[in-house]
PDB file of N, CA and C in Angstrom:
ATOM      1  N   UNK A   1     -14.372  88.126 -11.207  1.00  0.00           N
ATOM      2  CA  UNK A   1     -13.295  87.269 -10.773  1.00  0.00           C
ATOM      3  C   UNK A   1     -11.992  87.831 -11.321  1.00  0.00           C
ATOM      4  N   UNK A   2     -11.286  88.099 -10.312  1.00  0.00           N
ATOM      5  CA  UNK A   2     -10.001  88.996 -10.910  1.00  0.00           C
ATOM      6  C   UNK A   2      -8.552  88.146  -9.819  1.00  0.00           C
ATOM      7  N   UNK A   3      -7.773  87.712 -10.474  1.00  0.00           N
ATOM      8  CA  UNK A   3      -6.561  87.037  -9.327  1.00  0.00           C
ATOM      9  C   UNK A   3      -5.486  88.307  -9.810  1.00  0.00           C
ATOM     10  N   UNK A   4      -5.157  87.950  -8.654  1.00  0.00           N
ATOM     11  CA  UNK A   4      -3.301  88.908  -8.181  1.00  0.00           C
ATOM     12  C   UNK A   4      -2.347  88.733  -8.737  1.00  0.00           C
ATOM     13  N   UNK A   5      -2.281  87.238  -9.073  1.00  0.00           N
ATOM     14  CA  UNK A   5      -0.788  86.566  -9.101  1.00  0.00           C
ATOM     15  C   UNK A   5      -1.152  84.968  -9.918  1.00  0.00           C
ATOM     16  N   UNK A   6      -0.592  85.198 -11.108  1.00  0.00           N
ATOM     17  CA  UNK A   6      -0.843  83.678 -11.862  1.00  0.00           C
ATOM     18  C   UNK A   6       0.057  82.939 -11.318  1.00  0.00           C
ATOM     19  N   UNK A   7      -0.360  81.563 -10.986  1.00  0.00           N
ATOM     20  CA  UNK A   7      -0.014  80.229 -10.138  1.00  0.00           C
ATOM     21  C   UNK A   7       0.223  79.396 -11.274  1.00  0.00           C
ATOM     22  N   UNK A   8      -0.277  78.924 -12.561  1.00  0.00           N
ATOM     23  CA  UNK A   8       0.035  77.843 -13.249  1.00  0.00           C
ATOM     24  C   UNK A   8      -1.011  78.163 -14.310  1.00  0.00           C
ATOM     25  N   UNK A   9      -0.510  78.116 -15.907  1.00  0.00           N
ATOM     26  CA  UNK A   9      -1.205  78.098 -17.190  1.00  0.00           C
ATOM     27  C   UNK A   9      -2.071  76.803 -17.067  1.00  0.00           C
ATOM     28  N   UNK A  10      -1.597  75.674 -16.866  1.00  0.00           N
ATOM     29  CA  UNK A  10      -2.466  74.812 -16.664  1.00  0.00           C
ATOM     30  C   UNK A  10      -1.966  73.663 -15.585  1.00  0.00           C
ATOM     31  N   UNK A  11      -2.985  73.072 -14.761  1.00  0.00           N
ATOM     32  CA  UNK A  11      -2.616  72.181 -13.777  1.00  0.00           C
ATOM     33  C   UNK A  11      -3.887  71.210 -13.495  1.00  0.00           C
ATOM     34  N   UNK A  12      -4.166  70.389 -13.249  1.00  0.00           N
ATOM     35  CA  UNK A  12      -4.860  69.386 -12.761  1.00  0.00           C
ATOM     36  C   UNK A  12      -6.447  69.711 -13.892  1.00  0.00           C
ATOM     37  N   UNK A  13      -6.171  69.975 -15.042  1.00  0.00           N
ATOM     38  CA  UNK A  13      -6.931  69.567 -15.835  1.00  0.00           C
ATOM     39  C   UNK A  13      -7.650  71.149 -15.934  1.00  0.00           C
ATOM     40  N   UNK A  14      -7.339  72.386 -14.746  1.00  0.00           N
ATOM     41  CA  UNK A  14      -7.775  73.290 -14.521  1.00  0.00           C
ATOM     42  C   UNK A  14      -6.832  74.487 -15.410  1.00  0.00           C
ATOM     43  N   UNK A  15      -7.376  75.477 -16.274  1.00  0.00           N
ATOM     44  CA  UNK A  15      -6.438  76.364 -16.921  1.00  0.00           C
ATOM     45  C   UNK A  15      -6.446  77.617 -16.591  1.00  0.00           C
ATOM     46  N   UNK A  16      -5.260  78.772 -16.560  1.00  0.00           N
ATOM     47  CA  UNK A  16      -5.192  79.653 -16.308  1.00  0.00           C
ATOM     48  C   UNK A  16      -5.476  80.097 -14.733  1.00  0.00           C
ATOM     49  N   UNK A  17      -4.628  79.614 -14.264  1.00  0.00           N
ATOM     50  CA  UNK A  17      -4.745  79.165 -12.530  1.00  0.00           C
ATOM     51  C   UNK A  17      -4.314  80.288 -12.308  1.00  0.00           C
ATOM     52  N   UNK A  18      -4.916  81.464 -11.196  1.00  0.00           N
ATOM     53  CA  UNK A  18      -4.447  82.185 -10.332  1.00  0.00           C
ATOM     54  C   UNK A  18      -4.783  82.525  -8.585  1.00  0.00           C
ATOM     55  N   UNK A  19      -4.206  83.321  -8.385  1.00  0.00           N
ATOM     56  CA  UNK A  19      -4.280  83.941  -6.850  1.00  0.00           C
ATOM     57  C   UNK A  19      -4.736  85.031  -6.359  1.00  0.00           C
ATOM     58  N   UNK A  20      -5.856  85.433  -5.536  1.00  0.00           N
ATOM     59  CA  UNK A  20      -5.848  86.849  -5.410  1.00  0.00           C
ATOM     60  C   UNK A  20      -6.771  86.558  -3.842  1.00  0.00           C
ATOM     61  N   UNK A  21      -5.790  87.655  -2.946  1.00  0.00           N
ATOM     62  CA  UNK A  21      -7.041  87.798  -1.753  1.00  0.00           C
ATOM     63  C   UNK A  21      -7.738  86.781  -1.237  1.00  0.00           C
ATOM     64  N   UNK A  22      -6.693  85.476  -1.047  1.00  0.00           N
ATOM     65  CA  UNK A  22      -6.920  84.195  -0.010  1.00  0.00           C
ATOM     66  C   UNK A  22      -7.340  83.345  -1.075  1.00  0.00           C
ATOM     67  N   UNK A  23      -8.267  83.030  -2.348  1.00  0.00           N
ATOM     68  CA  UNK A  23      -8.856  82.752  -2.925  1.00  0.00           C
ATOM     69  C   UNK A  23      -8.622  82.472  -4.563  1.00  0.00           C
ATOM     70  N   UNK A  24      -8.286  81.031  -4.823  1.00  0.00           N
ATOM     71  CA  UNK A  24      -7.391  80.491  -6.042  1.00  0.00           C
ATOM     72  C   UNK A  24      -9.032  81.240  -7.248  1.00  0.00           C
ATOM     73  N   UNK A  25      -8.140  80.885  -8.491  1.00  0.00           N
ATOM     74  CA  UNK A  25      -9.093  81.663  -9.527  1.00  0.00           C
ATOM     75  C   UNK A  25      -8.715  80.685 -10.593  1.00  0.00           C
ATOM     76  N   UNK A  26      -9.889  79.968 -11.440  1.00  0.00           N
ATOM     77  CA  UNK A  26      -9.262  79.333 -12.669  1.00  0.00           C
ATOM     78  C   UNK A  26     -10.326  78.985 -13.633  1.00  0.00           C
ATOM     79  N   UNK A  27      -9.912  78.758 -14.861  1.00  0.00           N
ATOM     80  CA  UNK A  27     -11.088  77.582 -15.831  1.00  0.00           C
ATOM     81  C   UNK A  27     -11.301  76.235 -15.615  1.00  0.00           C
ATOM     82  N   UNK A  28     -12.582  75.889 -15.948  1.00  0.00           N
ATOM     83  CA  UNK A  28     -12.705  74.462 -16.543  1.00  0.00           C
ATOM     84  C   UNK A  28     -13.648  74.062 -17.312  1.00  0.00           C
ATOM     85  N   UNK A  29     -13.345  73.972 -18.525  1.00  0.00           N
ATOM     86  CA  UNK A  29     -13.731  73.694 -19.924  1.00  0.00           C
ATOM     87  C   UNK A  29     -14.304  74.754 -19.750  1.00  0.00           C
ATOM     88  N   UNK A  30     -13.448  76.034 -19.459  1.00  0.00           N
ATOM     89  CA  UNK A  30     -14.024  77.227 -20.232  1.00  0.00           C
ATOM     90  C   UNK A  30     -14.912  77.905 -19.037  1.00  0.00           C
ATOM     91  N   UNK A  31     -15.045  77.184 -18.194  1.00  0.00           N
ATOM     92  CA  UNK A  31     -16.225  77.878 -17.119  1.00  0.00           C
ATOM     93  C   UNK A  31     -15.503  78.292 -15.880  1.00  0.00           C
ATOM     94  N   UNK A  32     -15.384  79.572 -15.327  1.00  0.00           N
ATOM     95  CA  UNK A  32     -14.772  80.103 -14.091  1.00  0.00           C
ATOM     96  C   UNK A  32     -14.930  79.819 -12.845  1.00  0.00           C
ATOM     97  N   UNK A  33     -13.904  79.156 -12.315  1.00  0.00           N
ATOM     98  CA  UNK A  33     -14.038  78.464 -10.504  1.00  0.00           C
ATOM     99  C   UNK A  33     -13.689  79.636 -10.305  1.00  0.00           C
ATOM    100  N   UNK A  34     -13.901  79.483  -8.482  1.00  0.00           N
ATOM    101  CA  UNK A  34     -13.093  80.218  -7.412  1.00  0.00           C
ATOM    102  C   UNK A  34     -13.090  79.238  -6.209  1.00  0.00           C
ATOM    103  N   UNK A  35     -12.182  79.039  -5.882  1.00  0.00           N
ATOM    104  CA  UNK A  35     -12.008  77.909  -5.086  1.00  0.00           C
ATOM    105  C   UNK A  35     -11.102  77.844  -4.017  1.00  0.00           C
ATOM    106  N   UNK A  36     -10.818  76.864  -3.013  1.00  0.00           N
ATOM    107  CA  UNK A  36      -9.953  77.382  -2.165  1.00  0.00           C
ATOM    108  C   UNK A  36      -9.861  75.783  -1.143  1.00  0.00           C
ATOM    109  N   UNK A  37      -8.595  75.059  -1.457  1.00  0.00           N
ATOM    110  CA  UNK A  37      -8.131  74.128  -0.464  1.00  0.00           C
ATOM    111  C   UNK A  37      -7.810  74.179   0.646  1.00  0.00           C
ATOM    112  N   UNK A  38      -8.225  73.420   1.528  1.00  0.00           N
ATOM    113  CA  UNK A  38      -7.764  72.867   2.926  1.00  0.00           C
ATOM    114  C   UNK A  38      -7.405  72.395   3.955  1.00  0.00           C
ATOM    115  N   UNK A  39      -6.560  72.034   4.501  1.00  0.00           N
ATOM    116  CA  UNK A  39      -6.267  70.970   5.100  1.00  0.00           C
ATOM    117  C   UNK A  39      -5.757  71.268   6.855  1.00  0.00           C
ATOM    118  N   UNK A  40      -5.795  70.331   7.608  1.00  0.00           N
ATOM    119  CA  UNK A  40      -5.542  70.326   8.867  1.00  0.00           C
ATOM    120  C   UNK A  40      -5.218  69.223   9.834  1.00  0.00           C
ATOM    121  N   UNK A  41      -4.658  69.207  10.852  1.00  0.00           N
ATOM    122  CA  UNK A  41      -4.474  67.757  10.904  1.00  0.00           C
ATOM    123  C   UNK A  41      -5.399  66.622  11.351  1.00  0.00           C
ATOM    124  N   UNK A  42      -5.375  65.741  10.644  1.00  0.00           N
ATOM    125  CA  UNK A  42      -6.310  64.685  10.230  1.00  0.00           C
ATOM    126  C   UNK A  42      -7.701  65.075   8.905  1.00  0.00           C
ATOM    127  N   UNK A  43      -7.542  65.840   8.614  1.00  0.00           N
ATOM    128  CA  UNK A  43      -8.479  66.408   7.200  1.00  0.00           C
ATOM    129  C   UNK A  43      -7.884  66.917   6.510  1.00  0.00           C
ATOM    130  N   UNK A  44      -9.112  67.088   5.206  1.00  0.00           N
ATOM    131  CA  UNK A  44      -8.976  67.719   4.163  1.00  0.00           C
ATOM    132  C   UNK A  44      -9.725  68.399   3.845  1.00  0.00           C
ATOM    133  N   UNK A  45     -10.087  69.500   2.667  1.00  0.00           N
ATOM    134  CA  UNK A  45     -11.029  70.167   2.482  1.00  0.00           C
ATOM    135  C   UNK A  45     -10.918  70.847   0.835  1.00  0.00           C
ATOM    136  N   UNK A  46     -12.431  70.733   0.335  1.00  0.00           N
ATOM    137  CA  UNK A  46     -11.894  71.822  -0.567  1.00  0.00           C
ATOM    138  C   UNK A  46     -13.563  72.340  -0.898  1.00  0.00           C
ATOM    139  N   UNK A  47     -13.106  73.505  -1.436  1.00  0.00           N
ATOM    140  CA  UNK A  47     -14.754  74.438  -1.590  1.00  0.00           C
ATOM    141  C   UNK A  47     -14.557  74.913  -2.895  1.00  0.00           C
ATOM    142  N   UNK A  48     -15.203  74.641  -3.477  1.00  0.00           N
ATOM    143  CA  UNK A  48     -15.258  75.244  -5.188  1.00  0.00           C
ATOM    144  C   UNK A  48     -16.505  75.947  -5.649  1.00  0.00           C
ATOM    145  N   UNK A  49     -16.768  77.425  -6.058  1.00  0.00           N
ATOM    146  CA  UNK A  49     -17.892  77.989  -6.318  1.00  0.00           C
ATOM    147  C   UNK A  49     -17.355  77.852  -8.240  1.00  0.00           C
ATOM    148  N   UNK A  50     -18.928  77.799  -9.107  1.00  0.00           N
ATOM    149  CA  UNK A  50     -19.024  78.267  -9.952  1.00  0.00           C
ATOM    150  C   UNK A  50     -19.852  79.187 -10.600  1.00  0.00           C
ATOM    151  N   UNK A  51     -19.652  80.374 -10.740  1.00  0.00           N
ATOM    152  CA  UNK A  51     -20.119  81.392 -10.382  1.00  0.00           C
ATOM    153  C   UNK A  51     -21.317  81.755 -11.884  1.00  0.00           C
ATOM    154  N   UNK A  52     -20.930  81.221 -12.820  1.00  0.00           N
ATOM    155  CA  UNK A  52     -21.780  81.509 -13.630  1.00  0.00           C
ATOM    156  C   UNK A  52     -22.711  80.358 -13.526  1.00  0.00           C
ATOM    157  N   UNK A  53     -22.232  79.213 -13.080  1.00  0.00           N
ATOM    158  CA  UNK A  53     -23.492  77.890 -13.025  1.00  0.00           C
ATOM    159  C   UNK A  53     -24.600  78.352 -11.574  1.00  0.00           C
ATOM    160  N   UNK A  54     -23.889  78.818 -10.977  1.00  0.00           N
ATOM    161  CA  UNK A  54     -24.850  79.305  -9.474  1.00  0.00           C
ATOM    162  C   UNK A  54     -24.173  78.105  -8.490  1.00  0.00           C
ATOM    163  N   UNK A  55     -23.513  76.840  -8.664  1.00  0.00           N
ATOM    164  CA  UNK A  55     -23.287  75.527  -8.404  1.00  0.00           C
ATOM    165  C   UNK A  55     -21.936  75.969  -7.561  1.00  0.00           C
ATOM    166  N   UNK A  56     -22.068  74.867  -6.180  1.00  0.00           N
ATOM    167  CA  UNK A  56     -21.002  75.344  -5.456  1.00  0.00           C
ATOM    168  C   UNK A  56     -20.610  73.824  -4.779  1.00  0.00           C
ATOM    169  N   UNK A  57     -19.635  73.563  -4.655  1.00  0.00           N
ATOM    170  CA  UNK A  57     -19.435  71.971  -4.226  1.00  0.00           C
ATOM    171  C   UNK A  57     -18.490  72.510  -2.916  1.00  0.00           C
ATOM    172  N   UNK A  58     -18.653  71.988  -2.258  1.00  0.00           N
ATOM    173  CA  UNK A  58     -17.709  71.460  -0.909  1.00  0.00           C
ATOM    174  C   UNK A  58     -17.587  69.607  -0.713  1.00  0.00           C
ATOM    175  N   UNK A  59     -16.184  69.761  -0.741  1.00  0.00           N
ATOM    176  CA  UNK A  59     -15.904  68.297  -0.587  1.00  0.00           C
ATOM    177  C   UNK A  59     -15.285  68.158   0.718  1.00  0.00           C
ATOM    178  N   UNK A  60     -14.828  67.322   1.955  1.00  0.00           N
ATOM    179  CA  UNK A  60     -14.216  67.287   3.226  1.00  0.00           C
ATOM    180  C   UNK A  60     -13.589  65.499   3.198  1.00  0.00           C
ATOM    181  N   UNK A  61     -12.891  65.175   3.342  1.00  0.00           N
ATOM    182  CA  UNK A  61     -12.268  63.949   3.519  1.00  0.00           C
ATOM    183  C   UNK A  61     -10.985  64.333   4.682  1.00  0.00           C
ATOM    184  N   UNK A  62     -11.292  62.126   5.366  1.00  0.00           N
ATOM    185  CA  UNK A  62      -9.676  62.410   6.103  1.00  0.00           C
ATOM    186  C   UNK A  62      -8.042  62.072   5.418  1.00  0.00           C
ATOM    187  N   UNK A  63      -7.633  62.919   6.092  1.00  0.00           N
ATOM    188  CA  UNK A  63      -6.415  62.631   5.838  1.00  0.00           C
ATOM    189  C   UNK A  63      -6.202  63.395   4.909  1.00  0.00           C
ATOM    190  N   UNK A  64      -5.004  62.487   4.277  1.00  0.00           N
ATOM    191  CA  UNK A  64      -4.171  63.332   2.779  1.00  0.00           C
ATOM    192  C   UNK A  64      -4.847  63.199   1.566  1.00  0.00           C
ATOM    193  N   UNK A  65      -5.865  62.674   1.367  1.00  0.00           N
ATOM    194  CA  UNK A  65      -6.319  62.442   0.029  1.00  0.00           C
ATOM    195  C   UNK A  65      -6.782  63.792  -1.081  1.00  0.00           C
ATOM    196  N   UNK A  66      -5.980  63.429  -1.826  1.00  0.00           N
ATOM    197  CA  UNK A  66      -6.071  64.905  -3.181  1.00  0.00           C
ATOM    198  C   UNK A  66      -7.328  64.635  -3.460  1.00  0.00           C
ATOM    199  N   UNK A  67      -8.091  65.659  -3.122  1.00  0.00           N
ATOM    200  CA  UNK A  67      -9.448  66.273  -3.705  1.00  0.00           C
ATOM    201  C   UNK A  67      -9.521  66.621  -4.768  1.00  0.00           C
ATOM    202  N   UNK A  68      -8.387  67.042  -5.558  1.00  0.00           N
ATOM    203  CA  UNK A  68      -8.794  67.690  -7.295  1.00  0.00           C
ATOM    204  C   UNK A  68      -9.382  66.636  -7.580  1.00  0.00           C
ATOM    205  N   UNK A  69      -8.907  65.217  -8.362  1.00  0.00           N
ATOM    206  CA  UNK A  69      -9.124  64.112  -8.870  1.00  0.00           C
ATOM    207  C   UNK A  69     -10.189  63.550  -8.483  1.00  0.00           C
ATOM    208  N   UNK A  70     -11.091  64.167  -7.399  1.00  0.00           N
ATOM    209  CA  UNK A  70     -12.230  63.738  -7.379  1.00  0.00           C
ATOM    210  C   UNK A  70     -13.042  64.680  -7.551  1.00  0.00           C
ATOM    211  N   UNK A  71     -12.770  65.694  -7.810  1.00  0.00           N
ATOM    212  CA  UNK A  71     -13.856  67.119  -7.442  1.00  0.00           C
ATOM    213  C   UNK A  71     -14.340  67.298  -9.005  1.00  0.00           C
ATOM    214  N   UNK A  72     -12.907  67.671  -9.766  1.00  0.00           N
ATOM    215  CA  UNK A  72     -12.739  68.150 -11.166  1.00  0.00           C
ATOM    216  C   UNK A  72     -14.116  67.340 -12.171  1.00  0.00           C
ATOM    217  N   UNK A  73     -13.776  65.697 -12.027  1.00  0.00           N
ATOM    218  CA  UNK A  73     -14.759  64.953 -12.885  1.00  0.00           C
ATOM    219  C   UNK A  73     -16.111  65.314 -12.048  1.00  0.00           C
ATOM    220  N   UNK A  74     -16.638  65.396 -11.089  1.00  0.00           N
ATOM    221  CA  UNK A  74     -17.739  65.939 -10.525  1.00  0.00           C
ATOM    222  C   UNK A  74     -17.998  67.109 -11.217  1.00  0.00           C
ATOM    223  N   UNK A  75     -17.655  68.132 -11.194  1.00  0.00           N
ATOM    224  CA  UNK A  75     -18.045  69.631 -11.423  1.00  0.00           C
ATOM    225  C   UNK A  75     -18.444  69.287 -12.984  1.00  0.00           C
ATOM    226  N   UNK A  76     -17.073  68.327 -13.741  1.00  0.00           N
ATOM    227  CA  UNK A  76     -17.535  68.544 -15.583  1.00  0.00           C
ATOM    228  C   UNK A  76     -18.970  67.968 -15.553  1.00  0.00           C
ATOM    229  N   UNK A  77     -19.311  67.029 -14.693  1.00  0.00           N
ATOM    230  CA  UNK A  77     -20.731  66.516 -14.834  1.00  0.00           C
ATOM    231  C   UNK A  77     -21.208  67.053 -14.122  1.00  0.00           C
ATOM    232  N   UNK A  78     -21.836  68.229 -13.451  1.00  0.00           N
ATOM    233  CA  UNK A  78     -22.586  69.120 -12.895  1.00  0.00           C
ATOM    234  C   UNK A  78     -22.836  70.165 -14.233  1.00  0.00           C
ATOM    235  N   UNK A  79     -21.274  70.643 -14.702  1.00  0.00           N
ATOM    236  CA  UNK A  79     -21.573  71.574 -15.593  1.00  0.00           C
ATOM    237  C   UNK A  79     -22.493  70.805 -17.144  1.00  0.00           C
ATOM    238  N   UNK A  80     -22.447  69.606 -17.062  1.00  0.00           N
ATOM    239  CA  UNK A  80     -23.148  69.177 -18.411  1.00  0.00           C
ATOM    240  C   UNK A  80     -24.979  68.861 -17.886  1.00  0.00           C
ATOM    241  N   UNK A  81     -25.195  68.701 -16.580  1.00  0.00           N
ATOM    242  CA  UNK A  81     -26.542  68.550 -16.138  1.00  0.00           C
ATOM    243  C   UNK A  81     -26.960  70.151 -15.871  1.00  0.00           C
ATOM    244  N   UNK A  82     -26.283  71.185 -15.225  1.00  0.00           N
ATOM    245  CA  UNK A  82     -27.020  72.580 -15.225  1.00  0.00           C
ATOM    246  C   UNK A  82     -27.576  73.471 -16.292  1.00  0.00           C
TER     247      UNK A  82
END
């Protein structure tokens, strides 16, 4: 996991946020996403791999609703059951 371009030291609970080749790059509690938001009209989307857990979440909702705030507390309790 290698990003292009750092996006934010820390943001939505996620640290060391970057960019590389379509595809956001970051921590959480220490464990490496790669992830990548979406949206279109009338949806949402977001796909999060964790690459050392093997664990990969896709979330899809309508409308505008921010997916971090629901994804983030999911994944910390995935990463404490894997």
């Amino acid at each position: 996991m290698s990003r292009q371009a750092a996006v934010a030291d820390e943001e939505d609970g996620l640290t060391d946020v970057g960019y590389g080749y379509g595809w956001f790059t970051a921590f959480l509690a220490g464990e490496p996403l790669i992830f990548h938001p979406g949206d279109n009209a009338g949806f949402v989307s977001l796909l999060v791999w964790a690459p050392d857990r093997g664990l990969v979440l896709a979330m899809l909702a309508a409308d505008q609703i921010d997916l971090a705030p629901l994804a983030l507390p999911a994944l910390s309790g995935l990463f404490r059951t894997a």
